[in-house]
N, C-alpha and C. Protein backbone atom coordinates (compact mmCIF):
# COMPACT_ATOMS: atom_id res chain seq x y z
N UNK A 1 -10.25 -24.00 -9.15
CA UNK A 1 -9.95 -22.66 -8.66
C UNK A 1 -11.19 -22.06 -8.01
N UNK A 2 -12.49 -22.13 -8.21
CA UNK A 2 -13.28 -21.46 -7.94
C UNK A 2 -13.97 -22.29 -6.47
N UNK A 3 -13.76 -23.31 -6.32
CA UNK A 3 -13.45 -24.25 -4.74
C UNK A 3 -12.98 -23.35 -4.09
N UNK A 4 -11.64 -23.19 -4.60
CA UNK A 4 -10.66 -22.51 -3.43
C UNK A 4 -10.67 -21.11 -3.06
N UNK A 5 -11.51 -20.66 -4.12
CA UNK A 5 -12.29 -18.70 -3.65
C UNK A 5 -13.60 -19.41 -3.35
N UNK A 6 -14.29 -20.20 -2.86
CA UNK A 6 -15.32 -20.18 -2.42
C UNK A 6 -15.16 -20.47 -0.95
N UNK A 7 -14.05 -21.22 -0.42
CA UNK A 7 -13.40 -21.81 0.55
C UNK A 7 -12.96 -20.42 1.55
N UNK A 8 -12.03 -19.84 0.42
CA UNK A 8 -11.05 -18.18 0.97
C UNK A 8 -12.24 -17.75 1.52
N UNK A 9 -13.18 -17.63 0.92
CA UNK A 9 -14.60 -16.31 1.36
C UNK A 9 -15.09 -17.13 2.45
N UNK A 10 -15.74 -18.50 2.67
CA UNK A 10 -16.22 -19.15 3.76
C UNK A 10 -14.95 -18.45 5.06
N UNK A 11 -13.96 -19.21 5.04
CA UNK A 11 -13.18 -19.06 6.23
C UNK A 11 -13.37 -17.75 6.62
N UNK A 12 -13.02 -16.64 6.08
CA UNK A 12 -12.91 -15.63 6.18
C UNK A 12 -13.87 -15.06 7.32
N UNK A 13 -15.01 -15.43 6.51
CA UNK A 13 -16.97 -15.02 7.46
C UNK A 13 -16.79 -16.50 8.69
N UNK A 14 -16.58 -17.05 8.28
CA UNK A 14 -17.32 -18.30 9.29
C UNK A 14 -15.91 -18.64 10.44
N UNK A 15 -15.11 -18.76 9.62
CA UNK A 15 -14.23 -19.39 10.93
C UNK A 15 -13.16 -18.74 11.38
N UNK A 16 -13.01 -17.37 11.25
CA UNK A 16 -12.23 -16.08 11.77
C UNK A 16 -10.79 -17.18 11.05
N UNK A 17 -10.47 -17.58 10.10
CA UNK A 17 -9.49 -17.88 9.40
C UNK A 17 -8.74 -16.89 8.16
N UNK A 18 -7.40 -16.69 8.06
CA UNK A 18 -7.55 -15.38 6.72
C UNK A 18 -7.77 -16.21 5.74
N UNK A 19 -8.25 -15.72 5.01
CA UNK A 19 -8.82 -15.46 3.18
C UNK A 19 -8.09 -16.68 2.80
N UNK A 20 -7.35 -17.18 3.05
CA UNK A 20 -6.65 -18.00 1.54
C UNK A 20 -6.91 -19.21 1.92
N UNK A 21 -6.79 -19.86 0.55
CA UNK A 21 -7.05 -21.00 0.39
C UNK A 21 -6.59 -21.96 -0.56
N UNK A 22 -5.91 -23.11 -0.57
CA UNK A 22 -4.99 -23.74 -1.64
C UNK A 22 -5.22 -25.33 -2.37
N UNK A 23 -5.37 -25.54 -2.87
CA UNK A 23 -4.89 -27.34 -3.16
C UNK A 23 -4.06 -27.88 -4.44
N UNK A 24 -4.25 -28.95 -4.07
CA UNK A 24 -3.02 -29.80 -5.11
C UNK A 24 -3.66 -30.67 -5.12
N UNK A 25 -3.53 -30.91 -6.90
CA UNK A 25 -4.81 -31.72 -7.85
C UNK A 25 -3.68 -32.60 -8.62
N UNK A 26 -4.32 -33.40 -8.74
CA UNK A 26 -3.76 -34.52 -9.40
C UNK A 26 -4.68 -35.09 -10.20
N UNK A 27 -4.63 -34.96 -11.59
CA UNK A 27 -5.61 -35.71 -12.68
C UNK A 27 -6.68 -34.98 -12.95
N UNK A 28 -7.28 -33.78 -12.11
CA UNK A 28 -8.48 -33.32 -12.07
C UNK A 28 -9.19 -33.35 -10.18
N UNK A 29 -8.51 -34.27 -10.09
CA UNK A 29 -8.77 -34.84 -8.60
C UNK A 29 -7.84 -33.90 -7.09
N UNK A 30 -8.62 -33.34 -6.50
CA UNK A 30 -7.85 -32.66 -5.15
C UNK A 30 -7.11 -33.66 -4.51
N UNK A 31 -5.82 -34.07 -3.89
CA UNK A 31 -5.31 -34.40 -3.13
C UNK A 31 -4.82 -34.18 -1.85
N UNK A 32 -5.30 -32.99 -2.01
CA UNK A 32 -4.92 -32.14 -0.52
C UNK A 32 -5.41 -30.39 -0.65
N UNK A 33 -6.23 -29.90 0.49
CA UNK A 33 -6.28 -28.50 0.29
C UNK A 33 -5.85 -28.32 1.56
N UNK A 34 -5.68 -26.76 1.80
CA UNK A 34 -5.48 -25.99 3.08
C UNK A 34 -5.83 -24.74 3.13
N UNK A 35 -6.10 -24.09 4.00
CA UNK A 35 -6.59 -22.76 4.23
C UNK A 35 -5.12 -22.57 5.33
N UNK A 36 -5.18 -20.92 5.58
CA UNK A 36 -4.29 -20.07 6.25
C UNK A 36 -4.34 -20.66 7.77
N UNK A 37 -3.68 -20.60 8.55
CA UNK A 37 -3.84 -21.76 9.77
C UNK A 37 -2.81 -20.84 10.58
N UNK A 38 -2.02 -19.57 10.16
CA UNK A 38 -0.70 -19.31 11.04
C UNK A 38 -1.15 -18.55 11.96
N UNK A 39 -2.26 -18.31 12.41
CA UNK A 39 -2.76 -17.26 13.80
C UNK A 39 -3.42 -18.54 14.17
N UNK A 40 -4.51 -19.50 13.85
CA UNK A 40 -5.08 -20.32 14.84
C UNK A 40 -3.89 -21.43 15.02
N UNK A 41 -3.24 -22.06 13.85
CA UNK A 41 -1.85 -22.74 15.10
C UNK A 41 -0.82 -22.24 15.77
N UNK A 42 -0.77 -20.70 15.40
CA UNK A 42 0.60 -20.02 16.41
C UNK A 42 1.36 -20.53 15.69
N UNK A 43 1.77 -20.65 14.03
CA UNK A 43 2.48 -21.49 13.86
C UNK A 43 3.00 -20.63 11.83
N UNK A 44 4.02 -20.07 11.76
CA UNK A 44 4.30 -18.93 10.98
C UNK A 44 4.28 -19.83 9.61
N UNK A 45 4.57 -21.70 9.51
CA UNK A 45 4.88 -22.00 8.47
C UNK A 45 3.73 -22.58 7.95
N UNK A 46 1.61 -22.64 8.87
CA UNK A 46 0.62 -22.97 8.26
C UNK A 46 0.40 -22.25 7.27
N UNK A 47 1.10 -21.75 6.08
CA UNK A 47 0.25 -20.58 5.17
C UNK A 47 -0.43 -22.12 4.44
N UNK A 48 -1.66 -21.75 3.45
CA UNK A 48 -2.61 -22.68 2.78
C UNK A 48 -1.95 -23.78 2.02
N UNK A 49 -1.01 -22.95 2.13
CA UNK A 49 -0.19 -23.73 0.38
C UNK A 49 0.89 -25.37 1.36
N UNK A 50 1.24 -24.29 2.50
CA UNK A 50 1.85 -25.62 2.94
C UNK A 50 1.04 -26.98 3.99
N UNK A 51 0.00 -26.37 4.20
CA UNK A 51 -1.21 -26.90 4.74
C UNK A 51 -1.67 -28.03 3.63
N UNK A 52 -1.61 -27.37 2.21
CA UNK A 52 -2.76 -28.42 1.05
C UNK A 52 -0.97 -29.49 0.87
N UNK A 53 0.28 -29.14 0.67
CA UNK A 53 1.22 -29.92 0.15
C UNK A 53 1.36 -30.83 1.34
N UNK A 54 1.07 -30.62 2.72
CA UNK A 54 1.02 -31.68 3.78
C UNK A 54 0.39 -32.86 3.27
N UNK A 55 -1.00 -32.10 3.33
CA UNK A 55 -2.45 -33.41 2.93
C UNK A 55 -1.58 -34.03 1.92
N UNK A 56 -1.70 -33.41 0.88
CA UNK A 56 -1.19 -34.13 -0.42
C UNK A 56 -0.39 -34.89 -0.20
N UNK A 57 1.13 -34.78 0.36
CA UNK A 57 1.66 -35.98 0.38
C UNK A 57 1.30 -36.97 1.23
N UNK A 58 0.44 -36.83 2.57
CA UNK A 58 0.27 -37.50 3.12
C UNK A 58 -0.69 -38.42 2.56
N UNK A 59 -1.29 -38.24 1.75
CA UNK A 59 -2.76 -38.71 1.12
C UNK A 59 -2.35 -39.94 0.11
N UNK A 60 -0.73 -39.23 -0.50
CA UNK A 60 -0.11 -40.08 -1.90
C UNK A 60 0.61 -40.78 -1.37
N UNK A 61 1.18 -40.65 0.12
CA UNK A 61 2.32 -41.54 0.54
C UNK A 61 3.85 -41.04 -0.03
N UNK A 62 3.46 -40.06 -0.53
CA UNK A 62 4.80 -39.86 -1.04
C UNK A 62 5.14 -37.82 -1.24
N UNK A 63 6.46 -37.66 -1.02
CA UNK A 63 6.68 -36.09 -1.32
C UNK A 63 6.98 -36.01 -2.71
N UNK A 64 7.10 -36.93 -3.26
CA UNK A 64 6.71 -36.62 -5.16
C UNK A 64 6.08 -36.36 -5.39
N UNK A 65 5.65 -34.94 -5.56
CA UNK A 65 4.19 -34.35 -5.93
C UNK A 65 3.94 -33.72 -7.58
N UNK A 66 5.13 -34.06 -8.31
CA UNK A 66 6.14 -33.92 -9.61
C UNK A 66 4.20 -33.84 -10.73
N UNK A 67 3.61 -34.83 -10.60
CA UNK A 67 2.66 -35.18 -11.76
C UNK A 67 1.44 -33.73 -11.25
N UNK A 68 1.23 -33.49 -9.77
CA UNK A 68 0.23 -32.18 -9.53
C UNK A 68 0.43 -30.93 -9.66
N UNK A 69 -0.19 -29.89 -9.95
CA UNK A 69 -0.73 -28.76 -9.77
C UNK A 69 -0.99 -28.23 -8.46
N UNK A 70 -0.25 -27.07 -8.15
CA UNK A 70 -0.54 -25.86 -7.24
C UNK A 70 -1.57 -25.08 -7.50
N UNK A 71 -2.98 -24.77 -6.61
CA UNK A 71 -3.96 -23.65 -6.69
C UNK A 71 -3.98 -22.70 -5.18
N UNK A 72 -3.69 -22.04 -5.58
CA UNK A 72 -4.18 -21.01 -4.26
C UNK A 72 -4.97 -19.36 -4.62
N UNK A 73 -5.20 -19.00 -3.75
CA UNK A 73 -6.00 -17.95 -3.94
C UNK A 73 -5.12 -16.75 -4.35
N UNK A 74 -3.80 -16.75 -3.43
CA UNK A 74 -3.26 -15.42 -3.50
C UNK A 74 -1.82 -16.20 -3.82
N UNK A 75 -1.00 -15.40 -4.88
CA UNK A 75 0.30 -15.79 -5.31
C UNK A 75 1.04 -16.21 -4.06
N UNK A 76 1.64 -17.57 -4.36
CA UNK A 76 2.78 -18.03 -2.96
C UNK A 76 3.78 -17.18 -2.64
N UNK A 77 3.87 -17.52 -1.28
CA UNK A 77 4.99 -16.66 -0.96
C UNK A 77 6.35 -17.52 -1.58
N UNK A 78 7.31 -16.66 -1.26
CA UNK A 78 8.92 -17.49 -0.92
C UNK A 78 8.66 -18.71 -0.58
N UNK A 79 8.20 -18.76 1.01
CA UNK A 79 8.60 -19.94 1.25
C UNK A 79 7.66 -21.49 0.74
N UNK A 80 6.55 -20.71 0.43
CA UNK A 80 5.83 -21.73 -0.35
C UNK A 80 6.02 -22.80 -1.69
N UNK A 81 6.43 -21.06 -2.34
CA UNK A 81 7.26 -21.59 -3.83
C UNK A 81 8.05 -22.46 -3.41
N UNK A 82 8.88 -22.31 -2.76
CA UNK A 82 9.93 -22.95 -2.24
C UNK A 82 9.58 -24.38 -2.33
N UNK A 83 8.82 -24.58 -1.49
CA UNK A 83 8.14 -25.73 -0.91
C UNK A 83 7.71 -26.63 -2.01
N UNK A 84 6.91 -25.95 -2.99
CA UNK A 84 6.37 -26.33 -4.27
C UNK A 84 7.18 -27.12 -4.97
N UNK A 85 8.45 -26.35 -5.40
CA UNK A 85 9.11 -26.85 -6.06
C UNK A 85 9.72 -27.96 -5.22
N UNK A 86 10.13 -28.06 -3.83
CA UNK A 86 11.10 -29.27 -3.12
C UNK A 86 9.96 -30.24 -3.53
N UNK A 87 8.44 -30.11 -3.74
CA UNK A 87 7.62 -31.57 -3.97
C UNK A 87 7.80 -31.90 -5.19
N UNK A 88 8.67 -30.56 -6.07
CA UNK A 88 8.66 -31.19 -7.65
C UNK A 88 7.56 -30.43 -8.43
N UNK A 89 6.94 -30.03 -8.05
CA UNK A 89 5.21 -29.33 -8.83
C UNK A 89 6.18 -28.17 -9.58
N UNK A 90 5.73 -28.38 -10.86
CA UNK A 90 5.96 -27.19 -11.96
C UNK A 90 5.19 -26.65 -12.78
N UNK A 91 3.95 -26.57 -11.88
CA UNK A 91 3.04 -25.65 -12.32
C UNK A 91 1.73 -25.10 -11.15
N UNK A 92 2.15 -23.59 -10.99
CA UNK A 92 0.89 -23.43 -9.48
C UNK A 92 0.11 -21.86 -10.77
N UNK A 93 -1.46 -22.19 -10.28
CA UNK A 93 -2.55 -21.66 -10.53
C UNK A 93 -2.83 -20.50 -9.25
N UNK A 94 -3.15 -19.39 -9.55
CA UNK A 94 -2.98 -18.55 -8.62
C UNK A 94 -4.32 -17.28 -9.07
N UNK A 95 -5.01 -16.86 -7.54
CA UNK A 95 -5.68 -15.46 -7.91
C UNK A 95 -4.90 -14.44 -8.03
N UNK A 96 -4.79 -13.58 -6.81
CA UNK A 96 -4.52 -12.61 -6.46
C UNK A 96 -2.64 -12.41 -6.89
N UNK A 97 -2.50 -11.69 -7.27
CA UNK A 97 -0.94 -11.65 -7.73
C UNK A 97 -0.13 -10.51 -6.63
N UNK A 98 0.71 -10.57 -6.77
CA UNK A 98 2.10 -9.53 -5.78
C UNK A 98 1.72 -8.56 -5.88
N UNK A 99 1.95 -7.93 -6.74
CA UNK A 99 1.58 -7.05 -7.30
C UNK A 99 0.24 -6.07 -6.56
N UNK A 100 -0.46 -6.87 -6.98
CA UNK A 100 -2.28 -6.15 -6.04
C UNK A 100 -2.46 -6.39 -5.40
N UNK A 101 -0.97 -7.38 -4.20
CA UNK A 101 -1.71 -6.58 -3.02
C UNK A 101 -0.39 -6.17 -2.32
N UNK A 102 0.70 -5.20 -3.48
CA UNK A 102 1.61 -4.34 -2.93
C UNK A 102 2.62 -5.14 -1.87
N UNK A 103 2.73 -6.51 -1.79
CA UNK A 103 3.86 -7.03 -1.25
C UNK A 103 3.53 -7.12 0.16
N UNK A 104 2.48 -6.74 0.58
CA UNK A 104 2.05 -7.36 1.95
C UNK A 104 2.30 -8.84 2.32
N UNK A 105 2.12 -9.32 1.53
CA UNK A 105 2.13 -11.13 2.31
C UNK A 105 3.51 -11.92 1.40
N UNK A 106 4.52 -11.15 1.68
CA UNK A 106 5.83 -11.23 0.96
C UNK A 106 6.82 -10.40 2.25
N UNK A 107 7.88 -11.62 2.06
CA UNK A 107 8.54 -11.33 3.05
C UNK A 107 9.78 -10.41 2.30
N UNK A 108 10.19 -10.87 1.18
CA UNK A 108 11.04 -10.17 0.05
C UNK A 108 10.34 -9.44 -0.71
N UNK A 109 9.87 -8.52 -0.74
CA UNK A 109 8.73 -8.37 -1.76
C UNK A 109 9.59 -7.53 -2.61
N UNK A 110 10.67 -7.06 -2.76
CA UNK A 110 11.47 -6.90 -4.50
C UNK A 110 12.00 -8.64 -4.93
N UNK A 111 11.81 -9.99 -4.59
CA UNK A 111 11.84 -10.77 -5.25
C UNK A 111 10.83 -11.38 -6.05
N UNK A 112 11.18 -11.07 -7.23
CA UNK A 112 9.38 -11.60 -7.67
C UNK A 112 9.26 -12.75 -8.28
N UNK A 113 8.24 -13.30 -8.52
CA UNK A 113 8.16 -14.58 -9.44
C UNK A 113 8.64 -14.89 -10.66
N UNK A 114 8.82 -14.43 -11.29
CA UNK A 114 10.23 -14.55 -12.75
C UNK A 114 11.42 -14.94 -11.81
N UNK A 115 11.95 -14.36 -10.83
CA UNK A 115 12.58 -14.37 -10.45
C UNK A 115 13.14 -16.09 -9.90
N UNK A 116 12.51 -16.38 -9.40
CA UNK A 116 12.06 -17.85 -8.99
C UNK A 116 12.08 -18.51 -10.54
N UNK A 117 11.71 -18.72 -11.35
CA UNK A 117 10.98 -19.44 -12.48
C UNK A 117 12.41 -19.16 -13.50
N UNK A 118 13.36 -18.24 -13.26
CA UNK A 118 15.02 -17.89 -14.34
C UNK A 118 16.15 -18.63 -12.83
N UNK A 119 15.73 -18.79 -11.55
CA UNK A 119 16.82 -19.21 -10.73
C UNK A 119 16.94 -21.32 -10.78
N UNK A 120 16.20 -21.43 -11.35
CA UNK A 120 16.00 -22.95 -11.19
C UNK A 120 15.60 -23.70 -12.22
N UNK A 121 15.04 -24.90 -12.25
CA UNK A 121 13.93 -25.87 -13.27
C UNK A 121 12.92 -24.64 -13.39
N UNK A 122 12.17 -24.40 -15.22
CA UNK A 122 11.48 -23.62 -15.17
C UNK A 122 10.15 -24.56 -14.35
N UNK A 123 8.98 -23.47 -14.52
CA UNK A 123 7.99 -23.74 -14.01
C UNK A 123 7.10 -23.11 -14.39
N UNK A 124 5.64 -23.50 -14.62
CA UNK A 124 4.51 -22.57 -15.43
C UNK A 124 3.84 -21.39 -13.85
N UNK A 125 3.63 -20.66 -14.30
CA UNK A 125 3.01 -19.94 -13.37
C UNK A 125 2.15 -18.81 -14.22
N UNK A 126 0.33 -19.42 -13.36
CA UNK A 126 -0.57 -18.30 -14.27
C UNK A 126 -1.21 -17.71 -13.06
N UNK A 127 -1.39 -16.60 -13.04
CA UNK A 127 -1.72 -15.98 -12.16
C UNK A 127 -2.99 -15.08 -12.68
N UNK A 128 -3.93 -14.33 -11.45
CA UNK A 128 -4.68 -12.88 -12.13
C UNK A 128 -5.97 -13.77 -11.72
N UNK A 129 -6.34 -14.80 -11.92
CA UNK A 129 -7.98 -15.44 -11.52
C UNK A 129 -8.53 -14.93 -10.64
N UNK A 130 -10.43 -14.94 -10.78
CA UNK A 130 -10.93 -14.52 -9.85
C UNK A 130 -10.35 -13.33 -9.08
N UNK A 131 -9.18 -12.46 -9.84
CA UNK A 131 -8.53 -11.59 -8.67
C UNK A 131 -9.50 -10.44 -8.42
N UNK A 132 -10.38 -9.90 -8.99
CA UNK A 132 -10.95 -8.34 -8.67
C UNK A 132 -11.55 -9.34 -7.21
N UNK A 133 -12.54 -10.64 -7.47
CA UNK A 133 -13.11 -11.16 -6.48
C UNK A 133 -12.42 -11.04 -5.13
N UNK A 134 -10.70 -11.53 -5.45
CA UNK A 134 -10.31 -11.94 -4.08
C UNK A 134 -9.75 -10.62 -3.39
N UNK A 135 -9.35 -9.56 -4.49
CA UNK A 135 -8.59 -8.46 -3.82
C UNK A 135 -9.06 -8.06 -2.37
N UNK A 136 -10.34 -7.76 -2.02
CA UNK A 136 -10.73 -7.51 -0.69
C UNK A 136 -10.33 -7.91 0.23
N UNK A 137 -10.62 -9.45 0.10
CA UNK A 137 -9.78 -10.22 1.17
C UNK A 137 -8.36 -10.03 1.38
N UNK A 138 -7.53 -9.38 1.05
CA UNK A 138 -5.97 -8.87 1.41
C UNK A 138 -5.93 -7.83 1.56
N UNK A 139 -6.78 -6.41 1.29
CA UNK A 139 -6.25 -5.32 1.64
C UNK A 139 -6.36 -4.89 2.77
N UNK A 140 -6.20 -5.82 3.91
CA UNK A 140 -5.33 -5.44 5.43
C UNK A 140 -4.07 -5.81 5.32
N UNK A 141 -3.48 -7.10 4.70
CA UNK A 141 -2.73 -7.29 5.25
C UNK A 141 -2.81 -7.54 6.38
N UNK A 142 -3.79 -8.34 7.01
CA UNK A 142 -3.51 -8.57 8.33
C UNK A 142 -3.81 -9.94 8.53
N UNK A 143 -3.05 -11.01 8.24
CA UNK A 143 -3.50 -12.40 8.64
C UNK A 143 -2.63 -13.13 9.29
């Protein structure tokens, strides 16, 4: 976790990239990370999370991603979760929660994460890390 807020804060200063930052670990071991990519590819579905589950499967050869862990900086969106779960992952590590930063980077933002976790296979979800750190980095809302 603390990779991936050290990563969020680099991009942020260095490579006009937004704040976030994600990977998927397997054993202890990264298999794939990603940072926010949807303004430099013009492209609405780079958020971090689906950027690090690319690598990852590409890395394993496979979209069974069932045995890894989700980390990102700021709670997934919809379509991420989403995503998470189609690789099978039932458990994502998270900073910044919905909540603090008021549903900005939520496209549903009265759907919340319980919500997700009572509609399907459960799934662990811990959230709140590093968050006083990362809050800054989201209160535009603008990425």
């Amino acid at each position: 976790m603390r990779e991936a807020v050290d990563r969020a804060l680099e991009a942020r200063v260095q490579s006009g990239k937004a704040g976030i930052a994600a990977a998927i670990v397997l054993n202890g071991q990264v298999v794939g990370r990603g940072e926010n990519e949807v303004r430099l590819q013009s492209d609405p579905t780079k958020h971090a999370e689906m950027v690090a589950l690319t690598e990852a499967a590409k890395s394993m050869g496979t979209t069974d991603l069932s045995s890894c862990v989700m980390i990102s900086t700021l709670q997934p969106c919809e379509m991420c979760l989403s995503a998470m779960r189609f690789a099978g992952i039932k458990r994502v590590i998270f900073g910044a929660t919905q909540e603090k930063v008021a549903g900005k980077y939520f496209v549903f933002p009265n759907l919340k994460l319980g919500d997700f976790q009572a509609a399907g296979e459960p799934f662990e979800a811990i959230g709140g890390l590093f968050e006083d750190e990362l809050l800054p980095l989201y209160k535009d809302g603008d990425e």
